[in-house]
PDB file of N, CA and C in Angstrom:
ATOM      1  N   UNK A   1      -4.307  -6.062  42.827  1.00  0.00           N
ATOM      2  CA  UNK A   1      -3.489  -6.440  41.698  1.00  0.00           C
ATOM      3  C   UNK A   1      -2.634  -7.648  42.033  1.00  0.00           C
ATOM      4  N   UNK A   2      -1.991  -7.831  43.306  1.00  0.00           N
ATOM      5  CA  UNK A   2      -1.201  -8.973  43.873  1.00  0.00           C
ATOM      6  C   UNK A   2      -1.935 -10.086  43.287  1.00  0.00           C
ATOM      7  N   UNK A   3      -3.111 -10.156  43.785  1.00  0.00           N
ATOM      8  CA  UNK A   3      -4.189 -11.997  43.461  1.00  0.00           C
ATOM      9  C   UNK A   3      -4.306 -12.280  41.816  1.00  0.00           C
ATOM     10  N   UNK A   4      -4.619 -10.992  41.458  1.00  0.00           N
ATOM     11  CA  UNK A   4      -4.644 -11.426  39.514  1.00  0.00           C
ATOM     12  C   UNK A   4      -2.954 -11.754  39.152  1.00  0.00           C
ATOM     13  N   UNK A   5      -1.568 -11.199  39.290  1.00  0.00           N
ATOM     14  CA  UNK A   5      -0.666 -11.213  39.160  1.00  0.00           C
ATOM     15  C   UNK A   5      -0.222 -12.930  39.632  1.00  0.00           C
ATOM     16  N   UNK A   6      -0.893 -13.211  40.507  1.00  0.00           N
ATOM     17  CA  UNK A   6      -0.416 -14.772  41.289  1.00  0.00           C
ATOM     18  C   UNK A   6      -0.958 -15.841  40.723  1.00  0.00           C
ATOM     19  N   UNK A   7      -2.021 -15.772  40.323  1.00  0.00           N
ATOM     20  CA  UNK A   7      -3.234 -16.319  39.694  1.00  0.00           C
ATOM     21  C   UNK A   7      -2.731 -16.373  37.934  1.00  0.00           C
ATOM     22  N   UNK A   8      -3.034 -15.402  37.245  1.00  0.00           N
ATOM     23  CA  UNK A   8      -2.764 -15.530  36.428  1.00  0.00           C
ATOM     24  C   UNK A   8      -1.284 -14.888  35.084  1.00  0.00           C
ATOM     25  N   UNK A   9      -0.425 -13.886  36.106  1.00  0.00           N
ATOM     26  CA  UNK A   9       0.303 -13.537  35.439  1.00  0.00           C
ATOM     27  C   UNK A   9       1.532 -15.593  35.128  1.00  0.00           C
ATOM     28  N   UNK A  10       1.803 -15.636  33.927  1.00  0.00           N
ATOM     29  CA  UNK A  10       3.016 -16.470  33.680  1.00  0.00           C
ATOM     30  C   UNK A  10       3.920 -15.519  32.743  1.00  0.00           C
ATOM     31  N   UNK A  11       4.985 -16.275  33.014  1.00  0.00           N
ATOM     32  CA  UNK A  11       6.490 -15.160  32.606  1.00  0.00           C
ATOM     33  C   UNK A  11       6.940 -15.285  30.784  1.00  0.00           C
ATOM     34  N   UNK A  12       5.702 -14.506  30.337  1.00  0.00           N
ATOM     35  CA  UNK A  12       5.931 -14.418  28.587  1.00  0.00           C
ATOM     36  C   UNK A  12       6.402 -13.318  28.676  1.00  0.00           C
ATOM     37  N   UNK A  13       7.617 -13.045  27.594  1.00  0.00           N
ATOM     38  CA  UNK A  13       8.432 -12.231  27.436  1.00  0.00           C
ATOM     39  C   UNK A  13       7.242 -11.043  26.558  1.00  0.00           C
ATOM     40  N   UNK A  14       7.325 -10.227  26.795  1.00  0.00           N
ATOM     41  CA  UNK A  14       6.299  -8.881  25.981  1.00  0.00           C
ATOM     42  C   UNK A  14       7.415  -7.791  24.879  1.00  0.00           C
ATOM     43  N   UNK A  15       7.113  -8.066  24.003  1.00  0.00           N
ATOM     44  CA  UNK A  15       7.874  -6.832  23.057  1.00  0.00           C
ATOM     45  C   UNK A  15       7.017  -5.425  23.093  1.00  0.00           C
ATOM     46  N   UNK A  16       7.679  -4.810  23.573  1.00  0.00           N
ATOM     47  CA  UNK A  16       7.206  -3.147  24.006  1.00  0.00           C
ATOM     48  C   UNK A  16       7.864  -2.430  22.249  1.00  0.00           C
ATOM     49  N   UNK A  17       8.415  -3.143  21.692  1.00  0.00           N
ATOM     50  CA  UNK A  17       8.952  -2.435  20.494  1.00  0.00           C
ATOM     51  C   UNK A  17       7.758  -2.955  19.231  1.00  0.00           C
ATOM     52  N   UNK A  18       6.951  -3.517  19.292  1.00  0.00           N
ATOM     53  CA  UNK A  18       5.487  -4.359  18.697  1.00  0.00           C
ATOM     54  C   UNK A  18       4.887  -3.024  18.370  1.00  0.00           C
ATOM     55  N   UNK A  19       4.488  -2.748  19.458  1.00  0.00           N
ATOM     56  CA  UNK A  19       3.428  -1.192  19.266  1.00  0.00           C
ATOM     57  C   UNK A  19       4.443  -0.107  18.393  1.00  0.00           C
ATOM     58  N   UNK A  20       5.773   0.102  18.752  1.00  0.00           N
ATOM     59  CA  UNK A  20       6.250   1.125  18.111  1.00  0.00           C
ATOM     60  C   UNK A  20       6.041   0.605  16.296  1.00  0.00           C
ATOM     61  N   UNK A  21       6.549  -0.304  16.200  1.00  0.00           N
ATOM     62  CA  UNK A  21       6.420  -0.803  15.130  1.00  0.00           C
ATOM     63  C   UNK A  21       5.243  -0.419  13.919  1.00  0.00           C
ATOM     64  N   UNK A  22       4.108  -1.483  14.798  1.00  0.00           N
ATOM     65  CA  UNK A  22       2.993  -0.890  14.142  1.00  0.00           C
ATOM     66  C   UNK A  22       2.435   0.573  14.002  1.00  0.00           C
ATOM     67  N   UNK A  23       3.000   0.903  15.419  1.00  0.00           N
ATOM     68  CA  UNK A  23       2.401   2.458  15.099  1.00  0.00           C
ATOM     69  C   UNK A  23       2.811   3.154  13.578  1.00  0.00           C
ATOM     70  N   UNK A  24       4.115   2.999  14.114  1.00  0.00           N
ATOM     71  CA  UNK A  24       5.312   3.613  12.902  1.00  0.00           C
ATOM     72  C   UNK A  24       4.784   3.251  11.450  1.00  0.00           C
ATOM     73  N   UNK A  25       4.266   1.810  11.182  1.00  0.00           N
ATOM     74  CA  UNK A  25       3.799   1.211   9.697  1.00  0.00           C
ATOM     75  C   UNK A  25       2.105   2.132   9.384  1.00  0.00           C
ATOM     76  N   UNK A  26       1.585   2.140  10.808  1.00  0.00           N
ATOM     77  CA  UNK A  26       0.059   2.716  10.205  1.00  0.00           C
ATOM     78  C   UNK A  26       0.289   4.620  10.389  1.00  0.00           C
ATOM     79  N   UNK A  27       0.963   4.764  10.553  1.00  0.00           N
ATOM     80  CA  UNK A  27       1.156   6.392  11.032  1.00  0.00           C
ATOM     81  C   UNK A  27       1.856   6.686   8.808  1.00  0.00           C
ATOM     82  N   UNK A  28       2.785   5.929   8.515  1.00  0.00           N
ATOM     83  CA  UNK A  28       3.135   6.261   7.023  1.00  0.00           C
ATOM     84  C   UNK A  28       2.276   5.627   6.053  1.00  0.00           C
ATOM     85  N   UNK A  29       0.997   4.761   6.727  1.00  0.00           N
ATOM     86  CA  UNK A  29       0.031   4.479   5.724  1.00  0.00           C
ATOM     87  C   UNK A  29      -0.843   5.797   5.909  1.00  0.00           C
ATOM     88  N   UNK A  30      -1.422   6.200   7.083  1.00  0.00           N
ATOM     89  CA  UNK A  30      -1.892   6.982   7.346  1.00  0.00           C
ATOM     90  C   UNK A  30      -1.359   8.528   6.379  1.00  0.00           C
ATOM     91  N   UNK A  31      -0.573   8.948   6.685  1.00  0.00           N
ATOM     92  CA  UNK A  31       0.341  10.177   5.931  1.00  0.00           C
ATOM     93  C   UNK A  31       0.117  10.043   4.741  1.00  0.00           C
ATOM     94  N   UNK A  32       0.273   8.541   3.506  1.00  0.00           N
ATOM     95  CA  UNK A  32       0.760   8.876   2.193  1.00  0.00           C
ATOM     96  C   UNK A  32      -1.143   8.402   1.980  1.00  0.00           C
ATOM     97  N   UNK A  33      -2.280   7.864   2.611  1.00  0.00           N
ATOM     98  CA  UNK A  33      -3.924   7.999   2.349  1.00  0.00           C
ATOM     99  C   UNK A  33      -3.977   9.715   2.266  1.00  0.00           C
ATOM    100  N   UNK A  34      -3.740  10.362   3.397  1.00  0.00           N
ATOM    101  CA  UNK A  34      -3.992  11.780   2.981  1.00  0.00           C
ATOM    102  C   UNK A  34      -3.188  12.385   2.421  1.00  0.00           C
ATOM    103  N   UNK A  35      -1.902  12.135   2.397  1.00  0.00           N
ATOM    104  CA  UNK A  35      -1.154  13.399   1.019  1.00  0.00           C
ATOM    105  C   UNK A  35      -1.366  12.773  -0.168  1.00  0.00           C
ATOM    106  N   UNK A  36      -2.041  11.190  -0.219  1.00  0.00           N
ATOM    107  CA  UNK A  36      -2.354  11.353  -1.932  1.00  0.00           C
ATOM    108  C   UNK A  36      -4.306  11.772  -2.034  1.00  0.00           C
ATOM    109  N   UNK A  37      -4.223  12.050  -1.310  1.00  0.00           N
ATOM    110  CA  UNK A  37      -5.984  12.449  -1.048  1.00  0.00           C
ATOM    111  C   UNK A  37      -5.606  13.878  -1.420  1.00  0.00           C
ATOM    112  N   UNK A  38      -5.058  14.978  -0.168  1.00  0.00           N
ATOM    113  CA  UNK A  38      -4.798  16.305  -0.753  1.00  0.00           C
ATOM    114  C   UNK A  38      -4.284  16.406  -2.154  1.00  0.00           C
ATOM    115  N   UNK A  39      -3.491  15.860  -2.861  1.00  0.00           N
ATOM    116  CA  UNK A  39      -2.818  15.671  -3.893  1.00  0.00           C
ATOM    117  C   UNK A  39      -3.868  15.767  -5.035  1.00  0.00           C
ATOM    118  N   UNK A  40      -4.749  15.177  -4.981  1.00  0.00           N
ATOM    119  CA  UNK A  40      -5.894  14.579  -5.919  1.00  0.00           C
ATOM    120  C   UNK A  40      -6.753  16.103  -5.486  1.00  0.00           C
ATOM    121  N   UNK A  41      -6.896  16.014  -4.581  1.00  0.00           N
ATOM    122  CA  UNK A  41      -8.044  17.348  -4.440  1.00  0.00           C
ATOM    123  C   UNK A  41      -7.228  18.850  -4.772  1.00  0.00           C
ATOM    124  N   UNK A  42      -6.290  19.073  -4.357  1.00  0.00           N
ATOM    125  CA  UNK A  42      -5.608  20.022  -5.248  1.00  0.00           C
ATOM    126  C   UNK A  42      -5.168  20.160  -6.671  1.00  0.00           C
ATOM    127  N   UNK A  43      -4.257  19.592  -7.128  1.00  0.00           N
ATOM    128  CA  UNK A  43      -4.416  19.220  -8.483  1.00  0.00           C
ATOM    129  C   UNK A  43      -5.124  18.357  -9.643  1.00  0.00           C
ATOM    130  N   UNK A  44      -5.722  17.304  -8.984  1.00  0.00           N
ATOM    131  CA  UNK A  44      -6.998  16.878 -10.351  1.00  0.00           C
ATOM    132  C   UNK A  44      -8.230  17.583  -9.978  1.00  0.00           C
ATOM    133  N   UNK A  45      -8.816  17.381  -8.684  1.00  0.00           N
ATOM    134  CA  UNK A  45      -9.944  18.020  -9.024  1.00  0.00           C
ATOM    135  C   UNK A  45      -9.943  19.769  -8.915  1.00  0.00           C
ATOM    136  N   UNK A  46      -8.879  20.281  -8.041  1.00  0.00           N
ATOM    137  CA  UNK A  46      -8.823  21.658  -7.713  1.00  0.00           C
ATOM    138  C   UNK A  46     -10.547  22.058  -6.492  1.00  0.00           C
ATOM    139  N   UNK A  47     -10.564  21.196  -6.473  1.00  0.00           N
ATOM    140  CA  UNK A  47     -11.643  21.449  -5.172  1.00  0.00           C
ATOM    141  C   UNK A  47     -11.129  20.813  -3.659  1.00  0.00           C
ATOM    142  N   UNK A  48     -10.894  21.763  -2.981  1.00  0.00           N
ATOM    143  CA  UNK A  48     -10.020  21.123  -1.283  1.00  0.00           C
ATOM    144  C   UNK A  48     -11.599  21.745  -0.500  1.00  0.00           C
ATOM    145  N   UNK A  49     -11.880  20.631   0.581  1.00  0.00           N
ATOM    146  CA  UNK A  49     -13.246  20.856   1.111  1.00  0.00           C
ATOM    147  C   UNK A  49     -12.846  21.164   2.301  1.00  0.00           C
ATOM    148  N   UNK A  50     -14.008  20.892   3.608  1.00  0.00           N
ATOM    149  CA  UNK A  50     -13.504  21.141   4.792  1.00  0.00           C
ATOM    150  C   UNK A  50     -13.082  20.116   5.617  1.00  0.00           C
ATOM    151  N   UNK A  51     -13.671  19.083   4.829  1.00  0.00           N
ATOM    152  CA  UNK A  51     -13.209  17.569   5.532  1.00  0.00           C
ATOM    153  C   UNK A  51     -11.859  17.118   4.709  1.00  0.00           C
ATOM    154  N   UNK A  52     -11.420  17.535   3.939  1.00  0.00           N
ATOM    155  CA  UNK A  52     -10.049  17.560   3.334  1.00  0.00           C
ATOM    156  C   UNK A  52      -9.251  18.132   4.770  1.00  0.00           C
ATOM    157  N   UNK A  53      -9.171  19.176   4.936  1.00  0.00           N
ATOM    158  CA  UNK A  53      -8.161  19.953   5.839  1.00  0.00           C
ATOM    159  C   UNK A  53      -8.658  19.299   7.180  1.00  0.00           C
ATOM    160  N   UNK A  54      -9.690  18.732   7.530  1.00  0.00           N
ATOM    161  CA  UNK A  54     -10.276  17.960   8.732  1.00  0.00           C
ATOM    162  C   UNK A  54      -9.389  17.136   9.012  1.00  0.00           C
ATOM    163  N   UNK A  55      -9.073  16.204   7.864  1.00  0.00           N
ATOM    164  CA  UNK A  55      -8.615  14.907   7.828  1.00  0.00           C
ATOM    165  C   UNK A  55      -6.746  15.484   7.700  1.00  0.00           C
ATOM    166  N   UNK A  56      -6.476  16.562   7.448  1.00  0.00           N
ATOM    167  CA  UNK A  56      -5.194  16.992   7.764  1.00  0.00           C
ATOM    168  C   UNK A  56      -4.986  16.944   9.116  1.00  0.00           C
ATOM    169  N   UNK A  57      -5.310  17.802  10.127  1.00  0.00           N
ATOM    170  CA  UNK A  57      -5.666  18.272  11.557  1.00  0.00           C
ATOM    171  C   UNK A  57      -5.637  16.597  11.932  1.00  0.00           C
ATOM    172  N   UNK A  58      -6.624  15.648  11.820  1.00  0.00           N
ATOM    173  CA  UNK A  58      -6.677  14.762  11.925  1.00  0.00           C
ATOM    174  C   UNK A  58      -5.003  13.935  12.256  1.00  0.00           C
ATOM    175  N   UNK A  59      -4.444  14.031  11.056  1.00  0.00           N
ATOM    176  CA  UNK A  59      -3.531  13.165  10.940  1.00  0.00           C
ATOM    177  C   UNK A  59      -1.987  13.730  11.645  1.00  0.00           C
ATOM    178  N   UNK A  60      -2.161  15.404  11.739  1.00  0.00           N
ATOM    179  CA  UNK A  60      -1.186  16.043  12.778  1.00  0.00           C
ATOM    180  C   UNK A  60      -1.604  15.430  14.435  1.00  0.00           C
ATOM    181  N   UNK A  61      -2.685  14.825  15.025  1.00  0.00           N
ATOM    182  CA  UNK A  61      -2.975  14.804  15.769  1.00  0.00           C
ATOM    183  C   UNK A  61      -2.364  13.336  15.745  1.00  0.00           C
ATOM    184  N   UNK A  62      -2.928  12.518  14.848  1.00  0.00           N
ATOM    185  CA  UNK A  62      -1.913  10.977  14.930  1.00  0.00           C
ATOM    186  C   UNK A  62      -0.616  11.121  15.305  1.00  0.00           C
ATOM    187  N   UNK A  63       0.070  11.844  14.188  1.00  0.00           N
ATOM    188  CA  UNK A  63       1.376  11.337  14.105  1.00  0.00           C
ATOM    189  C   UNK A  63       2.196  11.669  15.674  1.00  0.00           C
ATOM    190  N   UNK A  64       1.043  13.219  16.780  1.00  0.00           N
ATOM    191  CA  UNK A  64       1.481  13.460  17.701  1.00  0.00           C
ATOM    192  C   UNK A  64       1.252  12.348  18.575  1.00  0.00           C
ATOM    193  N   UNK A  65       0.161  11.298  18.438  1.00  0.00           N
ATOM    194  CA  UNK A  65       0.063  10.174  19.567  1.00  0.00           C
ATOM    195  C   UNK A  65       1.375   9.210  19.071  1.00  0.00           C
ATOM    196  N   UNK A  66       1.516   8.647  17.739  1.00  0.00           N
ATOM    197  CA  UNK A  66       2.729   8.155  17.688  1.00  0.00           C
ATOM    198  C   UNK A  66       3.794   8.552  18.060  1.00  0.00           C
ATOM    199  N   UNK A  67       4.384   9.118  18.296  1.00  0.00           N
ATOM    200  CA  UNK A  67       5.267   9.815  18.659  1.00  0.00           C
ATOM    201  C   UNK A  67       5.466   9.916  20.444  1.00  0.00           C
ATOM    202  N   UNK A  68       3.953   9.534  20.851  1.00  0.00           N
ATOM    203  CA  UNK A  68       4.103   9.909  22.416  1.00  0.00           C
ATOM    204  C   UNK A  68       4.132   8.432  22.325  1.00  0.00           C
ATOM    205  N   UNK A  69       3.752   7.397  21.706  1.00  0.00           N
ATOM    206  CA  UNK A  69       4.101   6.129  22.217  1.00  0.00           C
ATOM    207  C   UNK A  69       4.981   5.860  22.113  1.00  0.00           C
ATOM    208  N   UNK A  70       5.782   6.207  21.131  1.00  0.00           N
ATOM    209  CA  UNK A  70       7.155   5.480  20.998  1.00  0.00           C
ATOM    210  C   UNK A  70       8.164   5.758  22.178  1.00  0.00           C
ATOM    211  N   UNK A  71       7.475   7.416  22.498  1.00  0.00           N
ATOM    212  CA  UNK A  71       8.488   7.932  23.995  1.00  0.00           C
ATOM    213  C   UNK A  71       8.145   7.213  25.339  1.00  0.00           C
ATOM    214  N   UNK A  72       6.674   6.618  25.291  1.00  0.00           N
ATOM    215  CA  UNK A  72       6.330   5.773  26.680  1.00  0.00           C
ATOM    216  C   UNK A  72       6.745   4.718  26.345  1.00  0.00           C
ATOM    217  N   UNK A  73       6.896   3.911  24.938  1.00  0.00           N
ATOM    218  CA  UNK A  73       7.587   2.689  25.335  1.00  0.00           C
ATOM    219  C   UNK A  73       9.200   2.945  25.805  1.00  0.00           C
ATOM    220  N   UNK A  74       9.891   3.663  24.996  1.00  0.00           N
ATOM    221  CA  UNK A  74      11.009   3.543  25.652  1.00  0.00           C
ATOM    222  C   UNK A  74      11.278   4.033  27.342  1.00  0.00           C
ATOM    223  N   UNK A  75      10.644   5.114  27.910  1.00  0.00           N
ATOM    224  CA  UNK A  75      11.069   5.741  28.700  1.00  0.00           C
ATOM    225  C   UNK A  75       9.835   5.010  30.169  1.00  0.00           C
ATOM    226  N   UNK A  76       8.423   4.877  29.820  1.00  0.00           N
ATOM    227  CA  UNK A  76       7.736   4.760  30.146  1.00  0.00           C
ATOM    228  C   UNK A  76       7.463   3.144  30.585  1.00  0.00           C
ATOM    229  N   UNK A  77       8.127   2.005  30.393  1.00  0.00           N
ATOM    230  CA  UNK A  77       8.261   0.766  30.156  1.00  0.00           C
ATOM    231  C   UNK A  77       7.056  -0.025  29.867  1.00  0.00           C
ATOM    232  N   UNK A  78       6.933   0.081  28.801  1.00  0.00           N
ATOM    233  CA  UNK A  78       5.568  -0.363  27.827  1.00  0.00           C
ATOM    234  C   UNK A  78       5.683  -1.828  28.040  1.00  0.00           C
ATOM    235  N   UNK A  79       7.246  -1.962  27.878  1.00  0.00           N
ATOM    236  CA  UNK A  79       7.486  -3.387  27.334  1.00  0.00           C
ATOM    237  C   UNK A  79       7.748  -4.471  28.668  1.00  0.00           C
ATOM    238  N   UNK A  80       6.822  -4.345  29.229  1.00  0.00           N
ATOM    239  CA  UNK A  80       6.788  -5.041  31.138  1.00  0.00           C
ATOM    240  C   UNK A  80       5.342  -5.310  31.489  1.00  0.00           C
ATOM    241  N   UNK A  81       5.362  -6.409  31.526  1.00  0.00           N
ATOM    242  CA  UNK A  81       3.791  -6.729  32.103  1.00  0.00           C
ATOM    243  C   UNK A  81       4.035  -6.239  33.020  1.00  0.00           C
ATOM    244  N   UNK A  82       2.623  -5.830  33.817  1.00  0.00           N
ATOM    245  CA  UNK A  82       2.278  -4.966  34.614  1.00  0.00           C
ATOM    246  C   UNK A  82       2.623  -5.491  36.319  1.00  0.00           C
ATOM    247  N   UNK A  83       2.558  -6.579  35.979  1.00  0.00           N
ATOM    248  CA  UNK A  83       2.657  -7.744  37.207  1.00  0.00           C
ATOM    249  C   UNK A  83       4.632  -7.479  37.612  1.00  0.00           C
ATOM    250  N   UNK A  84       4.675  -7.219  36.595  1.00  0.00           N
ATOM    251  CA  UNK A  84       6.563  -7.230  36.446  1.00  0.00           C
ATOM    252  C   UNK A  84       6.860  -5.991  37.597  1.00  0.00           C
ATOM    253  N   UNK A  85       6.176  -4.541  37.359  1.00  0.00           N
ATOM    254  CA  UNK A  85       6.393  -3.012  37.240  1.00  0.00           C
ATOM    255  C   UNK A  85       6.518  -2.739  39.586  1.00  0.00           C
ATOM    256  N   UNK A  86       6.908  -2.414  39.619  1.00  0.00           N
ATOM    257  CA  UNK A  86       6.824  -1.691  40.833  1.00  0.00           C
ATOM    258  C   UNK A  86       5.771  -1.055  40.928  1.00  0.00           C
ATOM    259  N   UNK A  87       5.093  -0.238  42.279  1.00  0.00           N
ATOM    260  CA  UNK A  87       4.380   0.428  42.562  1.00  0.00           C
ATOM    261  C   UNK A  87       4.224   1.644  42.102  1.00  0.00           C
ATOM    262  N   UNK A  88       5.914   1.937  42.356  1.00  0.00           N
ATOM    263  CA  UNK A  88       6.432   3.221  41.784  1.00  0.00           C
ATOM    264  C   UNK A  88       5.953   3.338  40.438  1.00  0.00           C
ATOM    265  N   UNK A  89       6.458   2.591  39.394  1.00  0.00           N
ATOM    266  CA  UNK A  89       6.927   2.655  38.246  1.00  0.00           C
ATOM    267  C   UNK A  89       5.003   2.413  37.947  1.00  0.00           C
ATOM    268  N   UNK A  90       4.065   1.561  38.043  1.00  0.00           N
ATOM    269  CA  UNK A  90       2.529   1.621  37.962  1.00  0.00           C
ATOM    270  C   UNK A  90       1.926   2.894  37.768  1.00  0.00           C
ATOM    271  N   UNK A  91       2.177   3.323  38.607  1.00  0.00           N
ATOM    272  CA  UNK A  91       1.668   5.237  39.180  1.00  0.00           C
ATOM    273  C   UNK A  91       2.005   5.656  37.907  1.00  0.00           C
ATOM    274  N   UNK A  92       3.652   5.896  37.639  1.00  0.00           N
ATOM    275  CA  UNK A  92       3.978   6.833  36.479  1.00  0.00           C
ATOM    276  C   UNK A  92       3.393   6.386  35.387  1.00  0.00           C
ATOM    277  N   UNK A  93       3.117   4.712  35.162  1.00  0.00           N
ATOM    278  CA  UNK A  93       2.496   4.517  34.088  1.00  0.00           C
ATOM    279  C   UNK A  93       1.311   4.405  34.073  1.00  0.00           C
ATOM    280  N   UNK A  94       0.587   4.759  34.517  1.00  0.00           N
ATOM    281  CA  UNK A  94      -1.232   4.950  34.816  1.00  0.00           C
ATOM    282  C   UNK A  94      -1.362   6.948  34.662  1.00  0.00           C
ATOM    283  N   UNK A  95      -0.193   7.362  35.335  1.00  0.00           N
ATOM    284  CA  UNK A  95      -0.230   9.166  35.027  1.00  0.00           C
ATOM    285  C   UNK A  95      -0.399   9.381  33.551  1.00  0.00           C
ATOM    286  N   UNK A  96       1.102   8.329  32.888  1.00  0.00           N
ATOM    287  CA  UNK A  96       1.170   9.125  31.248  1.00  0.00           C
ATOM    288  C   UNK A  96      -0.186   8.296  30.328  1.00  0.00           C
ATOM    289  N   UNK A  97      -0.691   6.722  30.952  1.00  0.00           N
ATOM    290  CA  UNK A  97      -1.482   6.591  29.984  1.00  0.00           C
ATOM    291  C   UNK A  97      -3.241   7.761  30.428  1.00  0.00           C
ATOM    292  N   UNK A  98      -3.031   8.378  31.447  1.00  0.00           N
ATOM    293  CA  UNK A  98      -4.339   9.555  31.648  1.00  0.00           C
ATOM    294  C   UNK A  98      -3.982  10.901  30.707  1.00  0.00           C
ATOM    295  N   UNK A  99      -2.739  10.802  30.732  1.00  0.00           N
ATOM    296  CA  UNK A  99      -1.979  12.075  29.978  1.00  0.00           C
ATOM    297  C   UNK A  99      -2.659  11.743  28.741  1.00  0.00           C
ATOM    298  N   UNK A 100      -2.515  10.666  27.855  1.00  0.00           N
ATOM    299  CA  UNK A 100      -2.281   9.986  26.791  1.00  0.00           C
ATOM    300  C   UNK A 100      -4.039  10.091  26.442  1.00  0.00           C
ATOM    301  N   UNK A 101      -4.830   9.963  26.765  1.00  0.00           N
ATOM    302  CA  UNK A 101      -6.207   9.958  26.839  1.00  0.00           C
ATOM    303  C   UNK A 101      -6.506  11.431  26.736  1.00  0.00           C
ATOM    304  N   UNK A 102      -6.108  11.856  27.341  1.00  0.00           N
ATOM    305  CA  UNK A 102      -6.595  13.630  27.934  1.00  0.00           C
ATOM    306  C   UNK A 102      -5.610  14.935  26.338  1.00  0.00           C
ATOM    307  N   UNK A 103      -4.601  14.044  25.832  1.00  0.00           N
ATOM    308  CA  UNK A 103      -4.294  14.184  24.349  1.00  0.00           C
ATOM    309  C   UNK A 103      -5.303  14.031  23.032  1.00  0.00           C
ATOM    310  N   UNK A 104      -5.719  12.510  23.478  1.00  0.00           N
ATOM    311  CA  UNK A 104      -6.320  12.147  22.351  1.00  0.00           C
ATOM    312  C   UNK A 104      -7.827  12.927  22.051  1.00  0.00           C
ATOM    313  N   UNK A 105      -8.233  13.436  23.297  1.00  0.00           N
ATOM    314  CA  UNK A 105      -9.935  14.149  23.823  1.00  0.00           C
ATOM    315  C   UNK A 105      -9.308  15.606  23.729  1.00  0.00           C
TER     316      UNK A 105
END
């Protein structure tokens, strides 16, 4: 990691608050696609399928990855090129993004 860091890291400032952001904007697009989807399938058509409640499950499972990003950017230092991070601090962030994978599977 030293030779790529020497080579090619240069010192651009990174917004770690970018991802929360977007997450946050597609996580309430996400929410109001399926509660006006359930909405429609409960009251206009009165037919709720299995990919209706799929796509519920689905979106409890989003809003739980949003939620874990917003806690690794703050706590986790999202917002640090990698070249920036200690050894120490690498490890913990290579643990939660395996955590973060082993969530999403």
């Amino acid at each position: 990691m030293g030779e790529y860091c020497d080579t090619q890291h240069t010192t651009i400032k990174t917004s770690g608050w970018t991802i929360v952001v977007v997450a946050a904007i597609l996580g309430i697009l996400s929410t109001a696609v399926v509660a006006t989807r359930m909405w429609l399938r409960i009251r206009v058509q009165r037919n709720v399928d299995s990919s209706d409640w799929i796509m519920v499950v689905a979106l409890i499972f989003t809003v739980a990855y949003i939620i874990e990003v917003c806690i690794a950017e703050k706590v986790q230092d999202f917002d640090h090129h990698i070249c920036d991070l200690s050894p120490q601090q690498v490890v913990i962030l290579m643990k939660a993004s395996i955590n973060t994978l082993k969530t999403i599977h």
